[in-house]
C-alpha atoms as a PDB file:
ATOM      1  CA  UNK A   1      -2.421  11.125 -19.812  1.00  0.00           C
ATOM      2  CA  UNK A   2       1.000  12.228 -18.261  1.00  0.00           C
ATOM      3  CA  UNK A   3       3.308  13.759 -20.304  1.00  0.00           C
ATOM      4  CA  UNK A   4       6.904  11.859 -20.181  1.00  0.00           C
ATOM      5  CA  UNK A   5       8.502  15.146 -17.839  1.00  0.00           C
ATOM      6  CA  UNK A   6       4.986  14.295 -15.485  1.00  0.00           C
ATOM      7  CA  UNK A   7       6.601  10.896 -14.508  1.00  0.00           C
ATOM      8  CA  UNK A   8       9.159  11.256 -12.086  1.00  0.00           C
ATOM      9  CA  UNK A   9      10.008   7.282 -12.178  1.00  0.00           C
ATOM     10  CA  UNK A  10       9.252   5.241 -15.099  1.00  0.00           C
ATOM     11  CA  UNK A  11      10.105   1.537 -15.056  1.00  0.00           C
ATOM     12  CA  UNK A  12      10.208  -0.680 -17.874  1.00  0.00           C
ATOM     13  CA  UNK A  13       9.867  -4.501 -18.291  1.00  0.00           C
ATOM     14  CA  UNK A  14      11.973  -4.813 -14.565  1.00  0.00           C
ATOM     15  CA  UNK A  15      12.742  -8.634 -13.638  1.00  0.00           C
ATOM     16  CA  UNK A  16      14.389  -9.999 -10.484  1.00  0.00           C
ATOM     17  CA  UNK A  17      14.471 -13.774  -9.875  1.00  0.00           C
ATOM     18  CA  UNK A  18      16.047 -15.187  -6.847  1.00  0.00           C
ATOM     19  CA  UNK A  19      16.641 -19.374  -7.381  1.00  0.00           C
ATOM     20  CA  UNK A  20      15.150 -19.616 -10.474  1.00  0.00           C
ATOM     21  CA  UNK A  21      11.645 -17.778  -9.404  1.00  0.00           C
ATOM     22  CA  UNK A  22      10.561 -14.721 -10.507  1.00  0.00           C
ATOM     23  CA  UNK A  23       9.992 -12.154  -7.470  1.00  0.00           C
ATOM     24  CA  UNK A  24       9.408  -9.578 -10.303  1.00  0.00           C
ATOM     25  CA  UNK A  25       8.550 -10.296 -13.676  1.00  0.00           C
ATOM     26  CA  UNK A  26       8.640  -8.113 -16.673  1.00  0.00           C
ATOM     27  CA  UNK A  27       7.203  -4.733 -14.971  1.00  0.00           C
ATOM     28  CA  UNK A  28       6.135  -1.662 -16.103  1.00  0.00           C
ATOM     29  CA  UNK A  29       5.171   1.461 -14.567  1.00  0.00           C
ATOM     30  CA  UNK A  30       4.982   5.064 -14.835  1.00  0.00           C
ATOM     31  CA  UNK A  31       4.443   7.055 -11.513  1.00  0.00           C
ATOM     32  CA  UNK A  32       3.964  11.174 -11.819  1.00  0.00           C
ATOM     33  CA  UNK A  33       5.253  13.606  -9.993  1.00  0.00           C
ATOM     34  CA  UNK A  34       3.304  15.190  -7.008  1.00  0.00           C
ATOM     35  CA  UNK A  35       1.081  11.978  -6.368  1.00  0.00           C
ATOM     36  CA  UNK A  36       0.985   8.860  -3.985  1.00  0.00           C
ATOM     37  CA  UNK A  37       1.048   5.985  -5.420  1.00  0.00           C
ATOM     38  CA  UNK A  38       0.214   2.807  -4.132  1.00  0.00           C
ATOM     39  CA  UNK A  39       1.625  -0.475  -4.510  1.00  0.00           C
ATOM     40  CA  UNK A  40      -0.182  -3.422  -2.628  1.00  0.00           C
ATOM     41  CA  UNK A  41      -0.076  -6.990  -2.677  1.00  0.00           C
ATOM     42  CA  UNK A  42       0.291  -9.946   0.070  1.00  0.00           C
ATOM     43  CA  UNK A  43       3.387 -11.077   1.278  1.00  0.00           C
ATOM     44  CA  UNK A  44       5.676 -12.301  -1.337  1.00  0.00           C
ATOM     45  CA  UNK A  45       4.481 -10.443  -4.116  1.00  0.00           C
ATOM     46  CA  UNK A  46       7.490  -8.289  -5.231  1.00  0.00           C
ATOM     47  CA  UNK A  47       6.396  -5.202  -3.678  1.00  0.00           C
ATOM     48  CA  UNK A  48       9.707  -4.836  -1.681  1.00  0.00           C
ATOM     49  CA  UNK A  49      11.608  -5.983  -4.207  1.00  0.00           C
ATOM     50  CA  UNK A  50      10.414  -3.228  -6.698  1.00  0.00           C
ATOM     51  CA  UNK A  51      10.837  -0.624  -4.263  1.00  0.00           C
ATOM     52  CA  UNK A  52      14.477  -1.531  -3.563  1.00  0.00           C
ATOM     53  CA  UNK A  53      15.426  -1.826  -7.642  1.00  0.00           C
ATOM     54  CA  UNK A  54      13.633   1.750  -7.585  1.00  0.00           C
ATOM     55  CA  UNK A  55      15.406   3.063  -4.850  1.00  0.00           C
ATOM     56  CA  UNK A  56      18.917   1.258  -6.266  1.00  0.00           C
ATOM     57  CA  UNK A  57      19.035  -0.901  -3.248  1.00  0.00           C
ATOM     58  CA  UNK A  58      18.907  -4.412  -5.108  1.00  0.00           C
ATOM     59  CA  UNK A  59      19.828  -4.546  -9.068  1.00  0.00           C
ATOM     60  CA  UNK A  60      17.535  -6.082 -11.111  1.00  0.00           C
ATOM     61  CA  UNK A  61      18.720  -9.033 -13.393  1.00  0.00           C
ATOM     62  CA  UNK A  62      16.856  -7.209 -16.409  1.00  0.00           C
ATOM     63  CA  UNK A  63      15.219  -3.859 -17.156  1.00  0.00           C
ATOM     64  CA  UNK A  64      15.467  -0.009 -16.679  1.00  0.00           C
ATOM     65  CA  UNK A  65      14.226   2.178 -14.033  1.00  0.00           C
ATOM     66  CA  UNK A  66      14.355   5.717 -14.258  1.00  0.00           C
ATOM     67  CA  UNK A  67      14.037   8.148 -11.444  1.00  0.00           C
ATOM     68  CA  UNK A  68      13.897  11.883 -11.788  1.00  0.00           C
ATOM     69  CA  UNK A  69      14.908  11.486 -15.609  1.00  0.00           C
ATOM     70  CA  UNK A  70      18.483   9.789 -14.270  1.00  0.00           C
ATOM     71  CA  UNK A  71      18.971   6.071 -14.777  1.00  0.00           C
ATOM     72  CA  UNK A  72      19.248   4.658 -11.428  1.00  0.00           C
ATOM     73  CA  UNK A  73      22.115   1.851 -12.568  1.00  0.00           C
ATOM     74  CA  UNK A  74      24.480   4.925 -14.264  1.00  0.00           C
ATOM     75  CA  UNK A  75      23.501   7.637 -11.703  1.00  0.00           C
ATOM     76  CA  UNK A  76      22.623   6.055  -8.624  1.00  0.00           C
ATOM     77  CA  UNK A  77      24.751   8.670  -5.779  1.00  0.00           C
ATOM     78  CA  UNK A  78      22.651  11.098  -7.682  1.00  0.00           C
ATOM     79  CA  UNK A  79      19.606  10.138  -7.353  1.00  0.00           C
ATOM     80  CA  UNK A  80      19.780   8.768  -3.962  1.00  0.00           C
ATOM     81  CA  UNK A  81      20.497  12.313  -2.959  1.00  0.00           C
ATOM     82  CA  UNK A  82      16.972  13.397  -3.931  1.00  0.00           C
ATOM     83  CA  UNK A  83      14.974  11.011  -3.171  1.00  0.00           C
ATOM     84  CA  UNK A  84      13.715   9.393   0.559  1.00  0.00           C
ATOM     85  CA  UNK A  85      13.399   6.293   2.000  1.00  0.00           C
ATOM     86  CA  UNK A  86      11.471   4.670   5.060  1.00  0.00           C
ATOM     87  CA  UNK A  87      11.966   0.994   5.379  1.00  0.00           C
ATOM     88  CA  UNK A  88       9.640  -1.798   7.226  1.00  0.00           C
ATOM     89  CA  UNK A  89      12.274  -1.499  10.031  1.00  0.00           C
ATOM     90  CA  UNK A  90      14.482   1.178  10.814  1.00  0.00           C
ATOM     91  CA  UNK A  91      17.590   0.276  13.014  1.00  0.00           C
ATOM     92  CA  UNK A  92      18.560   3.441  14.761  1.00  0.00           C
ATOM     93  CA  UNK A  93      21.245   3.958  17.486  1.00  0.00           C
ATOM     94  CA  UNK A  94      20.321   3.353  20.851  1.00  0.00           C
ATOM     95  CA  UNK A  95      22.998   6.292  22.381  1.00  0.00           C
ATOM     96  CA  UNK A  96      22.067   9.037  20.129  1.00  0.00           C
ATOM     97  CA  UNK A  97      18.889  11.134  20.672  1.00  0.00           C
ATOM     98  CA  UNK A  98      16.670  11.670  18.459  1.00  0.00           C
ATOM     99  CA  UNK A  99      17.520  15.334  17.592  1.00  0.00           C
ATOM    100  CA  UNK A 100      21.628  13.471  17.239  1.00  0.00           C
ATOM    101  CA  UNK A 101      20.300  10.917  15.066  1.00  0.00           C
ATOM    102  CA  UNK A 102      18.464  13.465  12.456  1.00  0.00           C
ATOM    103  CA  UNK A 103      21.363  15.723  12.639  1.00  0.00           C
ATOM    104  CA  UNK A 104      23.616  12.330  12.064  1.00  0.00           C
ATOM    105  CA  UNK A 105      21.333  11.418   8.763  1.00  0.00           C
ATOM    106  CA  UNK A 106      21.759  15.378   7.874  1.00  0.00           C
ATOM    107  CA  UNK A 107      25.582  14.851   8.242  1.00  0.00           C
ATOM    108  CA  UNK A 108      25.500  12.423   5.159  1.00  0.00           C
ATOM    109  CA  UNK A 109      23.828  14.969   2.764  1.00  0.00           C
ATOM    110  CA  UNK A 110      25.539  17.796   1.054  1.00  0.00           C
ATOM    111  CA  UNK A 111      22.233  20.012   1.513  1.00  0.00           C
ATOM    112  CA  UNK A 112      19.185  18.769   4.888  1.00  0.00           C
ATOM    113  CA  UNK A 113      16.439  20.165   6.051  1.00  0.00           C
ATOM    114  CA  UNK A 114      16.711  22.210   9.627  1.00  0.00           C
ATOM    115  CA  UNK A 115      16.129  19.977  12.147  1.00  0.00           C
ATOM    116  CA  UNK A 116      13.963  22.385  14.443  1.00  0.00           C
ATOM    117  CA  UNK A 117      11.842  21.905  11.510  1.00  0.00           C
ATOM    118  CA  UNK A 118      11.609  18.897  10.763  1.00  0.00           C
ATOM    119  CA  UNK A 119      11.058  17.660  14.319  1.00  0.00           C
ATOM    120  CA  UNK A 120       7.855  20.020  14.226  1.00  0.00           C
ATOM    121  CA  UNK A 121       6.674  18.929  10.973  1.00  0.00           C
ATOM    122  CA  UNK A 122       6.594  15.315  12.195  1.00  0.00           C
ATOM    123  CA  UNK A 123       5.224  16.019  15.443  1.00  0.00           C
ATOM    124  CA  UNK A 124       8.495  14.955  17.661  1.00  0.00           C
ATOM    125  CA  UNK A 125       9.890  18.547  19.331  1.00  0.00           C
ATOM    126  CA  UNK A 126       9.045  17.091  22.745  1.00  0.00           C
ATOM    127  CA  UNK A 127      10.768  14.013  21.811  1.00  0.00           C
ATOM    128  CA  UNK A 128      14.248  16.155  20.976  1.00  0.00           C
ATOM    129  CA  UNK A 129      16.404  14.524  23.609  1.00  0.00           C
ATOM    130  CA  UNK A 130      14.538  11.217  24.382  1.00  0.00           C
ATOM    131  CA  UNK A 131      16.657   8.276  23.907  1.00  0.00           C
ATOM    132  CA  UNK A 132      15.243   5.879  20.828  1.00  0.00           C
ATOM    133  CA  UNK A 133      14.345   2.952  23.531  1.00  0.00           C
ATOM    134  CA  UNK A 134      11.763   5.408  25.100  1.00  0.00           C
ATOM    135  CA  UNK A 135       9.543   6.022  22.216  1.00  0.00           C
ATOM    136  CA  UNK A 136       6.766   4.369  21.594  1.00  0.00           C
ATOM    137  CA  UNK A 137       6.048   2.625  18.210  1.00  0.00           C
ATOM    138  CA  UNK A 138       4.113   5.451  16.278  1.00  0.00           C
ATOM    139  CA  UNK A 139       6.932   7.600  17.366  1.00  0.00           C
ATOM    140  CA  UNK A 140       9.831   5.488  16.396  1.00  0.00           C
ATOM    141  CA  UNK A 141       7.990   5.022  12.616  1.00  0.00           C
ATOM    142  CA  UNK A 142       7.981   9.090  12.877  1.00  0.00           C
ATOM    143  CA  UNK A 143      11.336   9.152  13.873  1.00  0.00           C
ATOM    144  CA  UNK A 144      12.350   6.884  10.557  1.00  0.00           C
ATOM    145  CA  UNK A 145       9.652   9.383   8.538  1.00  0.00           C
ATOM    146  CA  UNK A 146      11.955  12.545   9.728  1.00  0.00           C
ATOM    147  CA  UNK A 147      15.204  10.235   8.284  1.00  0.00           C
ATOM    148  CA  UNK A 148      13.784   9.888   5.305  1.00  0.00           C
ATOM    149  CA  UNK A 149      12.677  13.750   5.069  1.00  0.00           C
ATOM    150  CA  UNK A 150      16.285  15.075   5.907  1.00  0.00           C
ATOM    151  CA  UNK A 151      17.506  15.261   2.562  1.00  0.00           C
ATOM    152  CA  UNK A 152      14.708  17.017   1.342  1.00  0.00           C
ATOM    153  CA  UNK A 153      13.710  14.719  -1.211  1.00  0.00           C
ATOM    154  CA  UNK A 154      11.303  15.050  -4.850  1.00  0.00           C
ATOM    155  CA  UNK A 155      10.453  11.493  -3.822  1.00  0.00           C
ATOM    156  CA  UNK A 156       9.845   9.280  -0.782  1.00  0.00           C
ATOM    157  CA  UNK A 157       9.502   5.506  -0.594  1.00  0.00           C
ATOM    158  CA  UNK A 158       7.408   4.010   2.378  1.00  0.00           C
ATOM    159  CA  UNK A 159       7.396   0.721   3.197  1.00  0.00           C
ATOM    160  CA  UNK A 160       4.878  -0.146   5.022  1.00  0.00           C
ATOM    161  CA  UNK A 161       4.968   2.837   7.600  1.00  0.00           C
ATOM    162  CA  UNK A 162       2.211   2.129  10.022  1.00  0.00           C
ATOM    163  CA  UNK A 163       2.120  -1.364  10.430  1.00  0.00           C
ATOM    164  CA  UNK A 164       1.864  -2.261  14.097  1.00  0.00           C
ATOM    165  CA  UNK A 165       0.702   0.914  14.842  1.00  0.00           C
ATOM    166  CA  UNK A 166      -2.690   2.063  16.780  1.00  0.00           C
ATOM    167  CA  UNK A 167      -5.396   3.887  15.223  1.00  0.00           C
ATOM    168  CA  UNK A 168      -3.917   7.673  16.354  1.00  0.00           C
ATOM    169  CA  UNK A 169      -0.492   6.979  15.405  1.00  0.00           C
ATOM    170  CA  UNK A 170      -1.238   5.787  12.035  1.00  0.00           C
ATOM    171  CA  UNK A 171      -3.891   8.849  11.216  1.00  0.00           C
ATOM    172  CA  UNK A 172      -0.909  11.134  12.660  1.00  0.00           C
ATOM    173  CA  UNK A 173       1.527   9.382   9.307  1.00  0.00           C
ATOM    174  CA  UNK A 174      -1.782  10.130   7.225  1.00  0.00           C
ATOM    175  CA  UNK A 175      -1.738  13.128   8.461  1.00  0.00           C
ATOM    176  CA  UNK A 176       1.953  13.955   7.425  1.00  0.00           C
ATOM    177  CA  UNK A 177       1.841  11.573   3.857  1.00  0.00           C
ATOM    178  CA  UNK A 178      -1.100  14.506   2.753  1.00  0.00           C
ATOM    179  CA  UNK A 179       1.055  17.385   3.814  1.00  0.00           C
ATOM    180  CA  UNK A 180       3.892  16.100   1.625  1.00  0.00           C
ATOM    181  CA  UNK A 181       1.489  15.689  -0.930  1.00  0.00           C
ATOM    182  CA  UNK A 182       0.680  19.302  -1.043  1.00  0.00           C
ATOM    183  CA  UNK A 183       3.930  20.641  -0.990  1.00  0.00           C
ATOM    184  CA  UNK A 184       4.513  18.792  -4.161  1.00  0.00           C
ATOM    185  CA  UNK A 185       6.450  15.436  -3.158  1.00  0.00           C
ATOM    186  CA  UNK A 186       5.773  12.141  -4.949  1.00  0.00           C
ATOM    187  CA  UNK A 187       4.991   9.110  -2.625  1.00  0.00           C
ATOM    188  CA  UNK A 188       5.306   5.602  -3.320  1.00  0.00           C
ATOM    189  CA  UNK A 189       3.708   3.859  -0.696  1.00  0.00           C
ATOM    190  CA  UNK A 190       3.457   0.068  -0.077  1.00  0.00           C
ATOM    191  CA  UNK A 191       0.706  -1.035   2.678  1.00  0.00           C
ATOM    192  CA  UNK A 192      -1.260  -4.195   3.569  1.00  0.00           C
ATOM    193  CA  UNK A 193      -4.349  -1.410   5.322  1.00  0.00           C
ATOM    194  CA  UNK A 194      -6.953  -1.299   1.925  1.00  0.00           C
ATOM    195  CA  UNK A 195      -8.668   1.399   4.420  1.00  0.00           C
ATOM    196  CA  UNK A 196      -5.204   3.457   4.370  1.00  0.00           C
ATOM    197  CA  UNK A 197      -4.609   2.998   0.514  1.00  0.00           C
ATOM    198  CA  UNK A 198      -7.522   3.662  -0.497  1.00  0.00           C
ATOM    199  CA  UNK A 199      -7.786   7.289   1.501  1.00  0.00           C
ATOM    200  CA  UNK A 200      -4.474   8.123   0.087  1.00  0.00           C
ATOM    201  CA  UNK A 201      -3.384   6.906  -3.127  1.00  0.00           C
ATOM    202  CA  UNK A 202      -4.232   8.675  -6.065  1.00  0.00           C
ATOM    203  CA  UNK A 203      -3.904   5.899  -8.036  1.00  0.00           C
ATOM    204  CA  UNK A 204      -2.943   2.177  -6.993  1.00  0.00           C
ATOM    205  CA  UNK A 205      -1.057  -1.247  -8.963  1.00  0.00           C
ATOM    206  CA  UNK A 206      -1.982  -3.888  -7.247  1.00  0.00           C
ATOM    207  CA  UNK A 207       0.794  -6.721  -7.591  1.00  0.00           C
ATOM    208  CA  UNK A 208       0.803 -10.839  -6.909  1.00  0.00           C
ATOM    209  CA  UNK A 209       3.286 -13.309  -7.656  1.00  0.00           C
ATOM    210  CA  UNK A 210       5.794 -10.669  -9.261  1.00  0.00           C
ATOM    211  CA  UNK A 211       3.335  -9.033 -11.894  1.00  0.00           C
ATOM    212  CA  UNK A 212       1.209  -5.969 -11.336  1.00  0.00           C
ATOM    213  CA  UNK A 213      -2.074  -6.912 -12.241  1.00  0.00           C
ATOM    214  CA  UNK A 214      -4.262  -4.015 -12.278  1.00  0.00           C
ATOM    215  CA  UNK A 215      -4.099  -0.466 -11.949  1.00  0.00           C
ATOM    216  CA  UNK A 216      -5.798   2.331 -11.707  1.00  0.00           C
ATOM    217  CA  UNK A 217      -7.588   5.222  -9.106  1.00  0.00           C
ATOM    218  CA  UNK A 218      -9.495   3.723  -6.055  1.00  0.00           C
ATOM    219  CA  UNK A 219     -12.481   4.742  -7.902  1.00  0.00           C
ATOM    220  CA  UNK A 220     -12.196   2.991 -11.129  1.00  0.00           C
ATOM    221  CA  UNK A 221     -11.055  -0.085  -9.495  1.00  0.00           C
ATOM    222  CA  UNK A 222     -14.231  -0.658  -7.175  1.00  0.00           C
ATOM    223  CA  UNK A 223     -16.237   0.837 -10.759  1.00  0.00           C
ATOM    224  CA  UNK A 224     -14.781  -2.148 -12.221  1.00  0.00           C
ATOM    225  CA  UNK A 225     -16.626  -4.695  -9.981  1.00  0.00           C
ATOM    226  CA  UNK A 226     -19.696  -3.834 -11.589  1.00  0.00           C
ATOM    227  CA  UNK A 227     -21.656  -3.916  -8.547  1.00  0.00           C
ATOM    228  CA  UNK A 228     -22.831  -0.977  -6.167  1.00  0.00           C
ATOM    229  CA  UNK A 229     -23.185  -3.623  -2.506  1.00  0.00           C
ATOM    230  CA  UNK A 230     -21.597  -6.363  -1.074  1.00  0.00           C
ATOM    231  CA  UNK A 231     -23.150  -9.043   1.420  1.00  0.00           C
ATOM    232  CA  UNK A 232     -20.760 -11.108   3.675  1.00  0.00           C
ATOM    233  CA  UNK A 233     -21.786 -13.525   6.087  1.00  0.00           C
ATOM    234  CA  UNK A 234     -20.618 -16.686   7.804  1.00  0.00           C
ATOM    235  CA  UNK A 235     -22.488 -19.827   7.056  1.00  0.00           C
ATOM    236  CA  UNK A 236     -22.967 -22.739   9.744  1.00  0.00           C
ATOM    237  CA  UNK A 237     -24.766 -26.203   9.906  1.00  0.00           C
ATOM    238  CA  UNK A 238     -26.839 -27.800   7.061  1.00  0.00           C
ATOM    239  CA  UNK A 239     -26.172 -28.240   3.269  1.00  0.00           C
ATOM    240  CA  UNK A 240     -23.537 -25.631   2.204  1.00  0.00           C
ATOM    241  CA  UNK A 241     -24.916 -23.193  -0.613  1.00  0.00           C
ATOM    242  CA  UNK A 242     -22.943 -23.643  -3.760  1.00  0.00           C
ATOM    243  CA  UNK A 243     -21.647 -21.368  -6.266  1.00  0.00           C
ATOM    244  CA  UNK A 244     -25.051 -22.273  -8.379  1.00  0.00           C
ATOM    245  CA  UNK A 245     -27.099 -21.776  -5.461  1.00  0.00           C
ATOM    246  CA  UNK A 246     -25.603 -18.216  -5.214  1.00  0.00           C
ATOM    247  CA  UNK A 247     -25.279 -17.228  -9.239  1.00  0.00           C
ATOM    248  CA  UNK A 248     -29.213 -18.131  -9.422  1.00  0.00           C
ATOM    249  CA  UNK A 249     -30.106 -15.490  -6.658  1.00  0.00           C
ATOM    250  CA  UNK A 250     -31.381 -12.237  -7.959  1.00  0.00           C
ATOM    251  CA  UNK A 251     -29.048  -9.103  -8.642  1.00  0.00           C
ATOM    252  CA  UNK A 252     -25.734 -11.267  -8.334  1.00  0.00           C
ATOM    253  CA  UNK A 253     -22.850 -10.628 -10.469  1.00  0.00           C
ATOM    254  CA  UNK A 254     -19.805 -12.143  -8.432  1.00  0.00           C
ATOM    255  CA  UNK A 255     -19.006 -14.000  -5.546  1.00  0.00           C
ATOM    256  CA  UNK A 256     -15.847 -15.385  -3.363  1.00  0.00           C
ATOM    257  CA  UNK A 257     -16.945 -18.568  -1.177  1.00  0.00           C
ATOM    258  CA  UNK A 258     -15.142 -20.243   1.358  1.00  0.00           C
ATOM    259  CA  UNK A 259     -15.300 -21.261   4.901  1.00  0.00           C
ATOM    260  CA  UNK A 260     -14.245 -18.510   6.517  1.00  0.00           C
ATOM    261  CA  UNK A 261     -15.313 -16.028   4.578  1.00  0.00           C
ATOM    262  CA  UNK A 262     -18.428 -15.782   2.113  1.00  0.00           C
ATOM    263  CA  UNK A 263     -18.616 -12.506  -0.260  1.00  0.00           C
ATOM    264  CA  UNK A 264     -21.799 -12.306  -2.666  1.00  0.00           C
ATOM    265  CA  UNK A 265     -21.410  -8.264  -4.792  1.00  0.00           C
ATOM    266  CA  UNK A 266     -25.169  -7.466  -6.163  1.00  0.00           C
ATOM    267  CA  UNK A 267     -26.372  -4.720  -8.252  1.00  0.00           C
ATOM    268  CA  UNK A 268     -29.535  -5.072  -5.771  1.00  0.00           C
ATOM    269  CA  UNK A 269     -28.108  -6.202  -2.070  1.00  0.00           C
ATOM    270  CA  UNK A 270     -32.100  -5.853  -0.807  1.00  0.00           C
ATOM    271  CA  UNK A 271     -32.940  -8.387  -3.425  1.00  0.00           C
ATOM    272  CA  UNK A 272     -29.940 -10.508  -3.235  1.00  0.00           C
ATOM    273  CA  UNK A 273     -30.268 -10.386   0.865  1.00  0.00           C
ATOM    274  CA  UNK A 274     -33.863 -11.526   1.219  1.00  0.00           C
ATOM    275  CA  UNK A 275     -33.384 -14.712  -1.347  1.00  0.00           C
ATOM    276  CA  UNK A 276     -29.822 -15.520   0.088  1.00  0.00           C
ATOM    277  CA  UNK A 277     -31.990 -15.419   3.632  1.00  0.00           C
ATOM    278  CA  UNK A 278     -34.845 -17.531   1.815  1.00  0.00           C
ATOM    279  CA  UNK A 279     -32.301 -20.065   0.229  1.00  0.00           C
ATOM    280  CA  UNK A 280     -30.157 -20.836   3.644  1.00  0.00           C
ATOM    281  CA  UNK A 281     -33.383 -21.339   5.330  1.00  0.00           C
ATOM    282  CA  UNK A 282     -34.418 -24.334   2.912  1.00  0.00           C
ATOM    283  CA  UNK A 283     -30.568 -25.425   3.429  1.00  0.00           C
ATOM    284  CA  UNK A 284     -31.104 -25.419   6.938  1.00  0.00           C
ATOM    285  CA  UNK A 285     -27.934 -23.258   6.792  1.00  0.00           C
ATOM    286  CA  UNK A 286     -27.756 -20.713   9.725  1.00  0.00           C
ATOM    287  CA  UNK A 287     -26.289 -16.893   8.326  1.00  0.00           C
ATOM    288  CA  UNK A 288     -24.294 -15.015  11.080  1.00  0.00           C
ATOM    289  CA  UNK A 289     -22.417 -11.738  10.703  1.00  0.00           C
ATOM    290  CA  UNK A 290     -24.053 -10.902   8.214  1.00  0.00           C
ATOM    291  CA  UNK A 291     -22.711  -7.223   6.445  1.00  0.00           C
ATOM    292  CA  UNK A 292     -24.349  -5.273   3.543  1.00  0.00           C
ATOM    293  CA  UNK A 293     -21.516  -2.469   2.734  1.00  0.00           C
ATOM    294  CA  UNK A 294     -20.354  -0.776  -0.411  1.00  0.00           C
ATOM    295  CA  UNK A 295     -18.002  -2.456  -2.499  1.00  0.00           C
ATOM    296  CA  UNK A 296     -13.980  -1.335  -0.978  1.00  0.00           C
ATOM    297  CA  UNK A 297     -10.585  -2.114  -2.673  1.00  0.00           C
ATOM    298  CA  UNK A 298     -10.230  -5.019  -0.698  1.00  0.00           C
ATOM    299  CA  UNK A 299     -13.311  -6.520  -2.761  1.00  0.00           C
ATOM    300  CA  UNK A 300     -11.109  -5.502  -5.698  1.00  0.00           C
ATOM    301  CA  UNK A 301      -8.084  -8.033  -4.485  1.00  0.00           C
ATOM    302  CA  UNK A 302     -10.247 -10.382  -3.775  1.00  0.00           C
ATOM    303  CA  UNK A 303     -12.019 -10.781  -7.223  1.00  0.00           C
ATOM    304  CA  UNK A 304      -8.549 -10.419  -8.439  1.00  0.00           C
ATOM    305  CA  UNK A 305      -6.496 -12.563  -6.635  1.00  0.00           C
ATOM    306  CA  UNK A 306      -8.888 -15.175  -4.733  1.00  0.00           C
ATOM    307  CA  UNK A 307      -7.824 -13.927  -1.519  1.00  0.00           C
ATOM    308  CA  UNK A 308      -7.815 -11.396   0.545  1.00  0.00           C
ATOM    309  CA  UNK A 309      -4.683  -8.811   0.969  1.00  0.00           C
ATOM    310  CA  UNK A 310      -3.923 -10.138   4.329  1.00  0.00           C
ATOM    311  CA  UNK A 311      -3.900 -13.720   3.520  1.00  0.00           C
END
């Protein structure tokens, strides 16, 4: 276990309500220095809330947070000068380039980072004197990655960073999230991509309805599931199969059953295939897209939660 000077932010029993309901309820968490860590959850489940009472944006209504041993209500200049932050939407100014707008950001900092560096180290030295309005999106989200860089910080706070982005601008982030890593940065990352947090978060809290409700590495999450395959189909025509019609199958240890999306996790998924096959037959119930994978951490959320992150 961590040692108390291991954890760079440690948050105790935070609570935020906004008309009465809870956005965050009595949280704790301990996040150590040098990892990513990653918080997920659907929409609406605190996530962005947390990460603004961490970074000092939004006060929470009860509760500590400590960042970098400082408490972030009695020292909050100083510890927004080490840390980093890269929010769902950046708003950046349309007349300034994008080597103006780093050095702008710089500006506000007693100590930055060179910009020639900087621009290199997130892939934008061609983009030096382009205008914001002519990058494209994964560009723009590299731009707001540099702005959050410039200080230098122990810590950065991504929200979200490659949401509407294609496949090569979002490895591209990966791609500079890991390098931060090994120069010794903590991350706290919040994503709706299972694929992305589960390739970089060393460990992971999964949130919903204000209250973190597990957490843990990737690995000991999916371990938890107690299953090693998953089978997913869609079901059409005849007499639905029921829970009981599924639980009496062979190998079967969980399920999650609806209509547009039918999960059965086996410790057997040959076993549990062939008699699901058998059983939709008699049913006159017709199996398409049908999957047999290994259990993922989107499995985990929905065992968890009921549905699925993107919900």
């Amino acid at each position: 276990m961590a040692s108390l000077v291991d954890n760079v932010i440690v948050v105790q029993n935070l609570t935020k309500r906004y008309s009465g309901r809870a956005a965050v309820n009595n949280v704790s968490l301990a996040i150590r220095r040098g990892e990513i860590f990653g918080l997920l959850g659907p929409n609406g489940a605190g996530k962005t809330t947390m990460l603004e009472m961490m970074e000092g944006l939004r006060q929470p209504d009860s509760g500590t947070t400590q960042v970098l041993g400082m408490d972030v209500r009695r020292k909050l200049r100083k510890v927004q000068a080490r840390i980093g932050v890269q929010l769902q939407a950046t708003s950046l100014f349309p007349e300034l380039t994008v080597r103006e707008t780093i050095t702008l950001f710089g500006g506000v900092f007693p100590a930055h980072r060179d910009v020639d560096g900087l621009l290199k180290e997130v892939n934008l030295t061609e983009k030096a004197r382009a205008f914001p309005g002519s990058l494209s999106g994964g560009q723009r989200q590299r731009l707001a990655l540099a702005l959050a860089l410039v200080n230098d910080p122990d810590i950065i706070f991504l929200d979200e960073p490659t949401t509407g982005l294609d496949p090569q601008s979002r490895h591209l982030l990966w791609d500079s999230m890991q390098g931060l890593r090994k120069r010794g940065k903590t991350i706290v990352l919040t994503t709706h991509f299972m694929d992305e947090a589960q390739l970089l978060s060393d460990r992971i809290a999964i949130m919903d309805h204000g209250e973190i409700i597990a957490q843990d590495t990737p690995a000991r999450l999916i371990s938890n599931l107690t299953s090693s395959a998953t089978v997913e189909y869609v079901a059409s025509g005849g007499t639905p199969l029921t829970r009981q019609d599924i639980a009496a199958l062979p190998s079967v240890t969980d399920m999650h059953l609806s209509r547009e999306q039918n999960v059965v996790y086996s410790t057997n998924a040959e076993a549990t295939l062939v008699a699901l096959m058998r059983a939709a037959a008699a049913a006159g119930v017709t199996l398409d897209q049908v999957q047999v994978r290994a259990p993922t951490l989107e499995d985990v959320f929905l065992k968890l939660t009921g549905r699925s992150l993107r919900d």
